[in-house]
C-alpha atoms as a PDB file:
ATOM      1  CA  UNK A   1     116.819  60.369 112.818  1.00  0.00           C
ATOM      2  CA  UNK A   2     113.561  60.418 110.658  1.00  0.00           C
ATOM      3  CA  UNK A   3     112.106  62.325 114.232  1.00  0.00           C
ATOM      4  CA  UNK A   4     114.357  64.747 114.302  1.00  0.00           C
ATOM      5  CA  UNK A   5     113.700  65.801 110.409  1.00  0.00           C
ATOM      6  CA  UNK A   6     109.780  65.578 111.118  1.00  0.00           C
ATOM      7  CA  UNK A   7     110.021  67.896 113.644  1.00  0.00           C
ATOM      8  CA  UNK A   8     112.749  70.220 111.544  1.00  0.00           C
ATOM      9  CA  UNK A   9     109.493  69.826 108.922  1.00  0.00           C
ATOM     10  CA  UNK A  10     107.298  70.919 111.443  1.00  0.00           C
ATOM     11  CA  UNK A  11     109.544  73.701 112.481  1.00  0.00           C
ATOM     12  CA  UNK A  12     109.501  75.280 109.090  1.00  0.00           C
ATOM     13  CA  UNK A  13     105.787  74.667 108.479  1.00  0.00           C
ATOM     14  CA  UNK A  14     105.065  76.374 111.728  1.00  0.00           C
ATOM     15  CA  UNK A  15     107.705  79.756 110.824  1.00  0.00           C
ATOM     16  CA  UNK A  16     105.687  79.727 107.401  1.00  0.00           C
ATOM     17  CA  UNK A  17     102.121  80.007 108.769  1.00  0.00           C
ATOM     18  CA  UNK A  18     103.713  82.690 111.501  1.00  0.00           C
ATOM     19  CA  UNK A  19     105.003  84.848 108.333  1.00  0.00           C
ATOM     20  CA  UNK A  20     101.667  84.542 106.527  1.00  0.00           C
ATOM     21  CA  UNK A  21      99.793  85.347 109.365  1.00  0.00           C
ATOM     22  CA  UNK A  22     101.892  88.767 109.522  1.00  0.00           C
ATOM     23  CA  UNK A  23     101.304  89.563 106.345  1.00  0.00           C
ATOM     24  CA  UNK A  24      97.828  88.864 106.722  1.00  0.00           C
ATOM     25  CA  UNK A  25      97.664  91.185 109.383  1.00  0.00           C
ATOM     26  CA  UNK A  26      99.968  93.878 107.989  1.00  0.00           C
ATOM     27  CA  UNK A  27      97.647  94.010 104.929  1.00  0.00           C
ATOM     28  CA  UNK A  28      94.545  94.374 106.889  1.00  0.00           C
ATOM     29  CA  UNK A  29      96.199  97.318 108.554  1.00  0.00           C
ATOM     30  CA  UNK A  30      97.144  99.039 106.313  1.00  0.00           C
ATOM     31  CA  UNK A  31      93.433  98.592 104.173  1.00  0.00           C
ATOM     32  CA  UNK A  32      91.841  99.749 107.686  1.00  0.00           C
ATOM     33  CA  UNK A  33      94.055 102.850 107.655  1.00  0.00           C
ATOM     34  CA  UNK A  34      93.837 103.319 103.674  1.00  0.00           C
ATOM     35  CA  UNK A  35      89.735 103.159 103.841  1.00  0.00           C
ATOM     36  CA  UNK A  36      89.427 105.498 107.423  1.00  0.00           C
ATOM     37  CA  UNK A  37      92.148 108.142 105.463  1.00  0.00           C
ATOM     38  CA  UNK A  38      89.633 108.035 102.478  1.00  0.00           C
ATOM     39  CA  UNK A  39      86.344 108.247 103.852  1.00  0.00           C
ATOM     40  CA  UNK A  40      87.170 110.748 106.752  1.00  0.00           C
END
């Protein structure tokens, strides 16, 4: 049983670090497209 929550852990951990790297991404984006709109 202690398996089977490790890897529920691990699970989570893993849909966490997915969502941040979104984010990440999403915010880079959208400063790429902020700073070309400015400066063009």
């Amino acid at each position: 049983m202690p398996l089977l929550k490790d890897v529920k852990e691990q699970e989570e951990i893993r849909k966490k670090q997915n969502l941040i790297r979104i984010i990440t991404w999403v915010i880079v984006a959208i400063v790429l497209v902020l700073v070309w709109y400015f400066t063009k």
